[in-house]
Protein backbone atom coordinates (compact mmCIF):
# COMPACT_ATOMS: atom_id res chain seq x y z
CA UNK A 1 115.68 95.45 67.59
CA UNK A 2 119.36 94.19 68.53
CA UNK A 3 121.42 95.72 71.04
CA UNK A 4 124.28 97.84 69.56
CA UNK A 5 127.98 96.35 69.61
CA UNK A 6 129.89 98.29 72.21
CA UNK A 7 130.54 101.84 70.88
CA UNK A 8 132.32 105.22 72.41
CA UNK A 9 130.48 108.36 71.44
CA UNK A 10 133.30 111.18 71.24
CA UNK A 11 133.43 115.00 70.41
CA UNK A 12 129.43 115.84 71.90
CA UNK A 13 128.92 117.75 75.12
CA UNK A 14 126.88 114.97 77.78
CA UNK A 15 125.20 115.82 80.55
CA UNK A 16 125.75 114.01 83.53
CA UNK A 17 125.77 114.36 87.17
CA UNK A 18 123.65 117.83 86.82
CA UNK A 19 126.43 119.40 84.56
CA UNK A 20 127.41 119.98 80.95
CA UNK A 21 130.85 118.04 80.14
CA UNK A 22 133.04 117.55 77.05
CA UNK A 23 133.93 113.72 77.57
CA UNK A 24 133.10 110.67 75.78
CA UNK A 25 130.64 107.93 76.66
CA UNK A 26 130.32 104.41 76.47
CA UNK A 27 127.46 101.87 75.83
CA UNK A 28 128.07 98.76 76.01
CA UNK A 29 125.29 95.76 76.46
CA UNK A 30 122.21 97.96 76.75
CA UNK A 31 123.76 99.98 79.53
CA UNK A 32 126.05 103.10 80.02
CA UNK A 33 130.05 101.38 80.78
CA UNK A 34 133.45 102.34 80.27
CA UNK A 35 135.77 101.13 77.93
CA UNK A 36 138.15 101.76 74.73
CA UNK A 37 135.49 100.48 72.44
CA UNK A 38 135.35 101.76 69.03
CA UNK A 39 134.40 105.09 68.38
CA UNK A 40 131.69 107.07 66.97
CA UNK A 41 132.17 110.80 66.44
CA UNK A 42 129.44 113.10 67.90
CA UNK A 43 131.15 116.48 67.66
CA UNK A 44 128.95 119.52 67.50
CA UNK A 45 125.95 117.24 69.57
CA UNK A 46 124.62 117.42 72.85
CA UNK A 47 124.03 113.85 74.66
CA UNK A 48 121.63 114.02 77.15
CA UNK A 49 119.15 111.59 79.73
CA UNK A 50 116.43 109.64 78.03
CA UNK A 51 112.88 111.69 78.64
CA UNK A 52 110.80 109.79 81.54
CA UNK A 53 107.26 111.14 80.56
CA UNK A 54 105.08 109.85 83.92
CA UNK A 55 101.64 111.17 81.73
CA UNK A 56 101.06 111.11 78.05
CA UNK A 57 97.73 110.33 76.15
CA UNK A 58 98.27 111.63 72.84
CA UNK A 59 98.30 107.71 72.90
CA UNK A 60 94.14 108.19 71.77
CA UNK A 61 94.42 110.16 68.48
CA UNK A 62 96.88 107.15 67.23
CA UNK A 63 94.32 104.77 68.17
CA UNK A 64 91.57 106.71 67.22
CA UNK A 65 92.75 109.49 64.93
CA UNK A 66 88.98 110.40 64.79
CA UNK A 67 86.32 109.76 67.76
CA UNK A 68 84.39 107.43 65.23
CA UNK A 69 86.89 106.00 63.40
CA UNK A 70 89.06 103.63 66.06
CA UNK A 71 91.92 101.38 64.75
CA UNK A 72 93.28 98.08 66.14
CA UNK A 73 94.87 98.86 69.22
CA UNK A 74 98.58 97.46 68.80
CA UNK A 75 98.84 99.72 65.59
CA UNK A 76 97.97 102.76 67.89
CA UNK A 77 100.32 101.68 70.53
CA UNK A 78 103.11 101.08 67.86
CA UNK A 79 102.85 104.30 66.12
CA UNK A 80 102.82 106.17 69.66
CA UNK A 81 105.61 104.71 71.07
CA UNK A 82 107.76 105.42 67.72
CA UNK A 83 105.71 109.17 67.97
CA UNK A 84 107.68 109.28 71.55
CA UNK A 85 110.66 108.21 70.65
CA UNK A 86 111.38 110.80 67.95
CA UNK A 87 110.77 113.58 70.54
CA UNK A 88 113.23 111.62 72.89
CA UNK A 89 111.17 109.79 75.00
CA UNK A 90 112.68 106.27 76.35
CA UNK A 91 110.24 105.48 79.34
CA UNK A 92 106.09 106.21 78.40
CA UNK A 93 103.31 105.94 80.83
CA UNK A 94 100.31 105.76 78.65
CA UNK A 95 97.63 107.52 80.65
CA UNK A 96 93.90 105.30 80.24
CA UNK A 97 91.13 106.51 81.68
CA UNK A 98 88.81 103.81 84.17
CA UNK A 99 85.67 106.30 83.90
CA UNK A 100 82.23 106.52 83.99
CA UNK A 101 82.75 108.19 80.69
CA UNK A 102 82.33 104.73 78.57
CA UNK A 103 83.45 104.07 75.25
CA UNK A 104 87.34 104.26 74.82
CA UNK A 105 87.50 105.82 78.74
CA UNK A 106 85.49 102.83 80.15
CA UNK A 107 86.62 99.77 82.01
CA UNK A 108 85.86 97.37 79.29
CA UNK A 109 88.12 99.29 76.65
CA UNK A 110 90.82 99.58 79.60
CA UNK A 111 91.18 95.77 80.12
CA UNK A 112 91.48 94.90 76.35
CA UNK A 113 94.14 98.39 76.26
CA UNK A 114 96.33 96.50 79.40
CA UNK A 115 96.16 93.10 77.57
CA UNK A 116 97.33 94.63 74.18
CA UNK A 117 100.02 96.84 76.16
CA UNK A 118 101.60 93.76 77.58
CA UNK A 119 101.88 91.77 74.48
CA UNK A 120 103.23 94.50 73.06
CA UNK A 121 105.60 96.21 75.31
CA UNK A 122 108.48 93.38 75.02
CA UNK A 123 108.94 94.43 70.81
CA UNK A 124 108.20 97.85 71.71
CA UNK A 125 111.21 100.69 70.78
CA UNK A 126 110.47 101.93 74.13
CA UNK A 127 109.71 101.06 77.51
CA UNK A 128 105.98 101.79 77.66
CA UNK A 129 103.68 101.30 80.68
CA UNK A 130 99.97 102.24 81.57
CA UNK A 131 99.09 104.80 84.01
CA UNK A 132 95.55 104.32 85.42
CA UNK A 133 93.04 107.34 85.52
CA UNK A 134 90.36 106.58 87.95
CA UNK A 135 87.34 108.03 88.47
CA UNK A 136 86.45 108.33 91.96
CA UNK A 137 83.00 107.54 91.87
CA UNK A 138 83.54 104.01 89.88
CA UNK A 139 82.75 102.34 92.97
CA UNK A 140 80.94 99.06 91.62
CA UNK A 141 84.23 98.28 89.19
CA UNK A 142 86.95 98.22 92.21
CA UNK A 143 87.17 94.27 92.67
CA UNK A 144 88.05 94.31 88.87
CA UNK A 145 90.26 97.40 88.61
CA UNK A 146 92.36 95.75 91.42
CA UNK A 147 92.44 92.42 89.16
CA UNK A 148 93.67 94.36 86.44
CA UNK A 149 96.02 96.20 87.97
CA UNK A 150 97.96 93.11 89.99
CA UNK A 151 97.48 91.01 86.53
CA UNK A 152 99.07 93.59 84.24
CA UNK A 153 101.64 95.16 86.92
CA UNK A 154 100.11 98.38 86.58
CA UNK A 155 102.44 100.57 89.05
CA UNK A 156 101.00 104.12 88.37
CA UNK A 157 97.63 105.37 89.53
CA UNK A 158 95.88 108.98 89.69
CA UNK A 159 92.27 110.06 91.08
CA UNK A 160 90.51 112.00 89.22
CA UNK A 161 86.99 113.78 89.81
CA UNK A 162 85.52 115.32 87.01
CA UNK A 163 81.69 114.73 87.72
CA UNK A 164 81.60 118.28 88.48
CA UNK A 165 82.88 119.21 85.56
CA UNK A 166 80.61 116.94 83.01
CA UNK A 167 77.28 118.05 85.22
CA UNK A 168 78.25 121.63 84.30
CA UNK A 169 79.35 121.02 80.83
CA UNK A 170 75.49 119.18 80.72
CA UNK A 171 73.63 122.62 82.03
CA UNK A 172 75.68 124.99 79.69
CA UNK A 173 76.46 123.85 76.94
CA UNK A 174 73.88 120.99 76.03
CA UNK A 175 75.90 120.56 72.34
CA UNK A 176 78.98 119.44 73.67
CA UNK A 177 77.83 117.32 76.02
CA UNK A 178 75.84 115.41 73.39
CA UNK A 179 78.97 114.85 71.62
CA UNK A 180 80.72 113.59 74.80
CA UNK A 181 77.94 111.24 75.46
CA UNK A 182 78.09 109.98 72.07
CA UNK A 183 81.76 108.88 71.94
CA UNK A 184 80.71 106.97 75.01
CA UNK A 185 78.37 105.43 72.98
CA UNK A 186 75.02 106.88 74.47
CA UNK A 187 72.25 109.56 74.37
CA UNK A 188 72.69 112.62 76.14
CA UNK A 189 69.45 111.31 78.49
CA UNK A 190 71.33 107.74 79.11
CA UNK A 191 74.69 109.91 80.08
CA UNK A 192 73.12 112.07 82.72
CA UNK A 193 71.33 108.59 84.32
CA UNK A 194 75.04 107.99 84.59
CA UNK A 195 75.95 111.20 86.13
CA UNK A 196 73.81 111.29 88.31
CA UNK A 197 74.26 107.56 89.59
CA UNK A 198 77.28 108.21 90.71
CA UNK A 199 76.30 111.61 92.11
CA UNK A 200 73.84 109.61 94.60
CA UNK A 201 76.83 107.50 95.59
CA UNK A 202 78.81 110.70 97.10
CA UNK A 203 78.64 109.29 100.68
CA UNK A 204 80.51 105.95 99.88
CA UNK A 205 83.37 107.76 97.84
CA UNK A 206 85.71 107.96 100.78
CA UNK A 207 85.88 104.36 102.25
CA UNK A 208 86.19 103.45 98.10
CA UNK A 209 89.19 105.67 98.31
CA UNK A 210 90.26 104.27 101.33
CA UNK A 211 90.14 100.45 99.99
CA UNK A 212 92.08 101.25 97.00
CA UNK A 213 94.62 103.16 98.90
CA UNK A 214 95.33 100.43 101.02
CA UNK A 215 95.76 97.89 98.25
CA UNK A 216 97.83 99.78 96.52
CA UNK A 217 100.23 100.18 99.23
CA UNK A 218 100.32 96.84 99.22
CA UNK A 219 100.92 96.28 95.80
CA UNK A 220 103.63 98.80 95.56
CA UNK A 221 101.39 100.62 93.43
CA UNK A 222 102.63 104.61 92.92
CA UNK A 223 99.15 107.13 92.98
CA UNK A 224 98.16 110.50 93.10
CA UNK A 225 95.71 112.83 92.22
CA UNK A 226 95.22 114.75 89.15
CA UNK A 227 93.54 118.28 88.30
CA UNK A 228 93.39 119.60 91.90
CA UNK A 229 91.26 122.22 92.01
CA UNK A 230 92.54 123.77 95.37
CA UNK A 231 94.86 123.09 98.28
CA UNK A 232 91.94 121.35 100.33
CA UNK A 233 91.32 118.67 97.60
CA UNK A 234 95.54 118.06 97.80
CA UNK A 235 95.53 117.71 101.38
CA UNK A 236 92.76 115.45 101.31
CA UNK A 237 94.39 113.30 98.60
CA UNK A 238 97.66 113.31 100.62
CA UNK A 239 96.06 111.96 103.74
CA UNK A 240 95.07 109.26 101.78
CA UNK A 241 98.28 108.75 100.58
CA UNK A 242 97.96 109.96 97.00
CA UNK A 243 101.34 111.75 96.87
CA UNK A 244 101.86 112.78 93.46
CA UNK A 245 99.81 115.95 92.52
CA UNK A 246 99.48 116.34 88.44
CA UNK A 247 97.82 119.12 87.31
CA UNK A 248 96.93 121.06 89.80
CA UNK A 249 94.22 123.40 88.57
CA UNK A 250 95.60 126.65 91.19
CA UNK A 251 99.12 128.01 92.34
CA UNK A 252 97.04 127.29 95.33
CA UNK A 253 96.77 123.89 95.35
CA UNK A 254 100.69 123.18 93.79
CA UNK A 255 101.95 125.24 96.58
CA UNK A 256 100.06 122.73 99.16
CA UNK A 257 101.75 120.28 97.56
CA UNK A 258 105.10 121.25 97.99
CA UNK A 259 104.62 122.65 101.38
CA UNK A 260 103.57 119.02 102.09
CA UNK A 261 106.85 117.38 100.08
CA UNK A 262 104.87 116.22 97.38
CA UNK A 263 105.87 116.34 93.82
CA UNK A 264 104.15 118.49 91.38
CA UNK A 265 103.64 117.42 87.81
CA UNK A 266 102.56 119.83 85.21
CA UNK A 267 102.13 119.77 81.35
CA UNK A 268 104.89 120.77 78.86
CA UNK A 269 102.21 122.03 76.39
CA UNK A 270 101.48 124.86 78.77
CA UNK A 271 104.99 125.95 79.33
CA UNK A 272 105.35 125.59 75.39
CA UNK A 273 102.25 127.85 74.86
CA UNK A 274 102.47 129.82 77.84
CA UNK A 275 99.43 128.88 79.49
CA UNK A 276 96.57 126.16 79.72
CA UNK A 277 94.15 124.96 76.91
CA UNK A 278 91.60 124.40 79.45
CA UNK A 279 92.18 127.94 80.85
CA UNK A 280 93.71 126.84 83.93
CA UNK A 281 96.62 128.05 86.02
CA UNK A 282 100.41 128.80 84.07
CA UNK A 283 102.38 126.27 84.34
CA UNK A 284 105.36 128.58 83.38
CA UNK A 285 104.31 130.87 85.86
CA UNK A 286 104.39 127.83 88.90
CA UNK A 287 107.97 126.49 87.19
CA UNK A 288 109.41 130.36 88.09
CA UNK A 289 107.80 130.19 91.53
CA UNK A 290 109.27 126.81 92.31
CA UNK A 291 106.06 124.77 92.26
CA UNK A 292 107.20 122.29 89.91
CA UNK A 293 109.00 119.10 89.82
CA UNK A 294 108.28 117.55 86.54
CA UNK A 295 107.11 118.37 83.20
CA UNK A 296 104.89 115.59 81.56
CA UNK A 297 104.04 115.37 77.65
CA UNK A 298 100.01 115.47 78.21
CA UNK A 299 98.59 115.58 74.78
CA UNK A 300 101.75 116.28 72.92
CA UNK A 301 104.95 113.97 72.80
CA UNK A 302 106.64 117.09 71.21
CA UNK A 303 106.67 119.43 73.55
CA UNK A 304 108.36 117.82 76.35
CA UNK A 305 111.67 119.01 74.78
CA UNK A 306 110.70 122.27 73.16
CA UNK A 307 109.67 122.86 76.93
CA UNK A 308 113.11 122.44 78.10
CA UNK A 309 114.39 124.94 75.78
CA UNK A 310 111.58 127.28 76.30
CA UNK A 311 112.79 127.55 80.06
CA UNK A 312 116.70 127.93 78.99
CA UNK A 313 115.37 130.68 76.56
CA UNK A 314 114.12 132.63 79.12
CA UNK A 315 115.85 132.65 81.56
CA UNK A 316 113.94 130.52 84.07
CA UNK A 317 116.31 127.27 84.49
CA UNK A 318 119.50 126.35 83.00
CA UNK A 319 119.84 123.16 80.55
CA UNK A 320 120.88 120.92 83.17
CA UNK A 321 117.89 121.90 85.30
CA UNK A 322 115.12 122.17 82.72
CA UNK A 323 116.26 118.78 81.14
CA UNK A 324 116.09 117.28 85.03
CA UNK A 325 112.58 117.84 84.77
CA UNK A 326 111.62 115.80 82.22
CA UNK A 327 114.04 113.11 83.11
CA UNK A 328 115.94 112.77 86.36
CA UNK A 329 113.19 114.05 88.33
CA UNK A 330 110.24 111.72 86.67
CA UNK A 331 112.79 108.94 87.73
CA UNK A 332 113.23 109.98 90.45
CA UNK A 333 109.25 110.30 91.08
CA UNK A 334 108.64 106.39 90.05
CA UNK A 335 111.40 105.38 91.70
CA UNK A 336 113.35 104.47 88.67
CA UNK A 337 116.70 104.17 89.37
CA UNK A 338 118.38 102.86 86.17
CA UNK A 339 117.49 105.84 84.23
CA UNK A 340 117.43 109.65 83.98
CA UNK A 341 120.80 109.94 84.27
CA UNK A 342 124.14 109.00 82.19
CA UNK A 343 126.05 107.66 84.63
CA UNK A 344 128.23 104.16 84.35
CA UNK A 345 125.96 101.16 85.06
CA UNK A 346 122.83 103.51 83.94
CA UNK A 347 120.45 101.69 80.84
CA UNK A 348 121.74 103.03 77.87
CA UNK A 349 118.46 105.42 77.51
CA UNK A 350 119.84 108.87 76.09
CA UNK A 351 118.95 111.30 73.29
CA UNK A 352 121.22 113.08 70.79
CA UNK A 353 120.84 116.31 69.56
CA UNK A 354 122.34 118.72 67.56
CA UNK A 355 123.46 121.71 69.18
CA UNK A 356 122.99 123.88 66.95
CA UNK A 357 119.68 123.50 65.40
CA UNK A 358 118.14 121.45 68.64
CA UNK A 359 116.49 119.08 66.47
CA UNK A 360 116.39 115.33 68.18
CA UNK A 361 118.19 113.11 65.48
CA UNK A 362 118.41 109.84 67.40
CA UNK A 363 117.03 108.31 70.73
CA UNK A 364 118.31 105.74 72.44
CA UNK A 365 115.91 102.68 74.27
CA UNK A 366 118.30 100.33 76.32
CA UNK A 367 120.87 100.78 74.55
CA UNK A 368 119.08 100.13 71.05
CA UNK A 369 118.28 102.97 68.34
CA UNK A 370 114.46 103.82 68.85
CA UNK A 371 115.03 106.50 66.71
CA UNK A 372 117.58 108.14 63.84
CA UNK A 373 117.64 110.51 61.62
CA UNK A 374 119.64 113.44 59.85
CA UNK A 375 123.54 113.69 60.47
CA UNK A 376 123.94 111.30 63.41
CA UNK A 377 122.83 108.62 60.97
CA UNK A 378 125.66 109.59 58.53
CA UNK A 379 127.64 109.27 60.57
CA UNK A 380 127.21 105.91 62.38
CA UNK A 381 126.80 104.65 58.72
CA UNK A 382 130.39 105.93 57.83
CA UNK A 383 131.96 105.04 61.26
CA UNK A 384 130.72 101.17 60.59
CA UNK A 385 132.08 101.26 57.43
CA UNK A 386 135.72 102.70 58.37
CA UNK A 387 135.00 99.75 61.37
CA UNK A 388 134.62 97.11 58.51
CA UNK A 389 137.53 98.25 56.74
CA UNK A 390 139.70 98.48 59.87
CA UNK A 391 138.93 94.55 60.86
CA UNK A 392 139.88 93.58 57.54
């Protein structure tokens, strides 16, 4: 994909700088510039900050539409990068799991994912990356997840802990547990040698933590925890130095994170539906009380905008402010600061919709067209041809 010529967008309301303005912008080499550059006319369209989604791994069902039935891996990443970009995503962490869990969640299938990531990631319409999930107990595989993460420049991390959770699933409901054990690839007997492997390895958890903590510090490596179940699992995490809290399973243990300074991420599919799939705490609910930072696309690339609106239709944040928290503030999180905002020297990563129906009809990559569709496609078509006739 080609960089567009330099172009002035005219007529559409933009938001920068946290506030709704009638004004024109320019893009110009991949990046947000001024300049009298030929113009485009966006009337009756709202431009606004590419979406920064920090955790997204709807990324599986394009790989593997069905648990059995896997496809090669660059045709999964290619179709959900182009599945982000038509919901206005411009920056994609790609959330793999590094789990006891096997299969497509285990180390082996990880490495191969990173490999295929980078080679694809230069021709992708996006900028994707890979956020690591790591399963606390996977204390054998540390040497190599290290490897892997300084050979691939992975820069995101989160802990996660759900051994609890699979030895329960195992007691109570003995069905579902064979079917997680089998898209690992095992019996339900070999999965529960598995669990309870790491189960015996409890005690040496902590100074595992503590190792990886340390190198990624040194590596400049981002990490935090994920599915908190109350504020003394945060704390612990944040003594560690896992800052970023996503998920938190309790108002309790989001508002231990924020009375510690630490961001809060929570999933747009629960604001969207009004509450968790998993039964767990309403995100809504903690966005109202303040205990959110940053809305993240989960398991569902479209709901990071319809969450946006879903705030401004209730009353609960204004545009500027619900559209912060699915890009400035995720920027903000990773540290990003060439994007999540429209300002001059900014990559050109922005999204145009139409006011009046909210549908996204083009998203912008770096300044290149990752996505287009309905009216604003008409109209660059009949702007280049008025700019043909005018050079001749």
């Amino acid at each position: 994909m080609s960089v567009l010529p330099p172009l002035r967008f005219t007529g559409a309301t933009i938001l920068c700088d946290g506030v709704l303005q009638r004004r024109s912008l320019s893009v110009e080499n991949g990046r947000i510039a001024r300049g009298p550059f030929p113009a485009v006319d966006l009337t009756g369209y709202l431009l606004l900050p590419g979406i920064v989604d920090l955790h997204g791994d709807a990324f599986e069902r394009h790989i593997a539409p069905r648990p059995r039935a896997p496809f090669p891996i660059r045709a999964g990443l290619s179709s959900a990068a182009r599945d982000a970009a038509a919901h206005g995503v411009t920056t994609a962490w790609f959330a793999q799991c590094w789990s006891w869990e096997g299969g497509l969640r285990g180390p082996d299938y990880a490495e191969t994912l990173l490999a295929e990531a980078a080679d694809y990631a230069p021709r992708a319409p996006i900028d994707i990356r890979i956020q690591i999930r790591c399963e606390i107990h996977m204390i054998d595989s540390r040497d190599r997840l290290l490897s892997a993460i300084r050979r691939h420049g992975v820069d995101y991390v989160v802990f996660n802990n759900h051994l609890p959770e699979a030895i329960e699933i195992a007691r109570r409901e003995p069905g579902e547990f064979a079917g997680w054990a089998k898209r690992g690839g095992r019996t339900s007997e070999e999965f529960i040698r598995v669990l309870r492997a790491a189960k015996d390895r409890q005690g040496e958890v902590p100074r595992h933590l503590c190792t990886l903590a340390e190198a990624f510090d040194t590596l400049g490596v981002t990490y935090g925890s994920h599915d908190d179940p109350d504020a003394e699992t945060r704390e612990e995490f944040r003594l560690l130095g896992a800052h970023v809290a996503e998920f938190p399973l309790s108002e309790r243990a989001a508002a231990a994170a924020k009375a510690m300074n630490d961001p809060v991420l929570l999933g747009a599919p629960n604001v969207v539906r009004d509450g968790s799939q998993a039964g767990n705490v309403s995100a809504r609910r903690l966005v109202e009380r303040g205990l959110c930072d940053a809305l993240v696309s989960d398991y569902h690339y479209p709901a990071l905008p319809a969450a946006a609106w879903a705030l401004v239709d209730q009353g609960l944040k204004t545009l500027p402010e619900a559209w912060a928290m699915i890009s400035t503030r995720p920027a903000r999180i990773m540290g990003l600061s060439d994007r999540g905002t429209l300002g001059t020297g900014k990559r050109a990563d922005l999204v145009i919709v139409n006011a009046e129906s909210r549908e996204i009809e083009a998203t912008l990559s770096h300044g290149r067209f990752a996505y287009l569709a309905g009216g604003v496609a008409q109209r660059l078509a009949r702007a280049g041809r008025d700019l043909a006739l005018a050079a001749e």
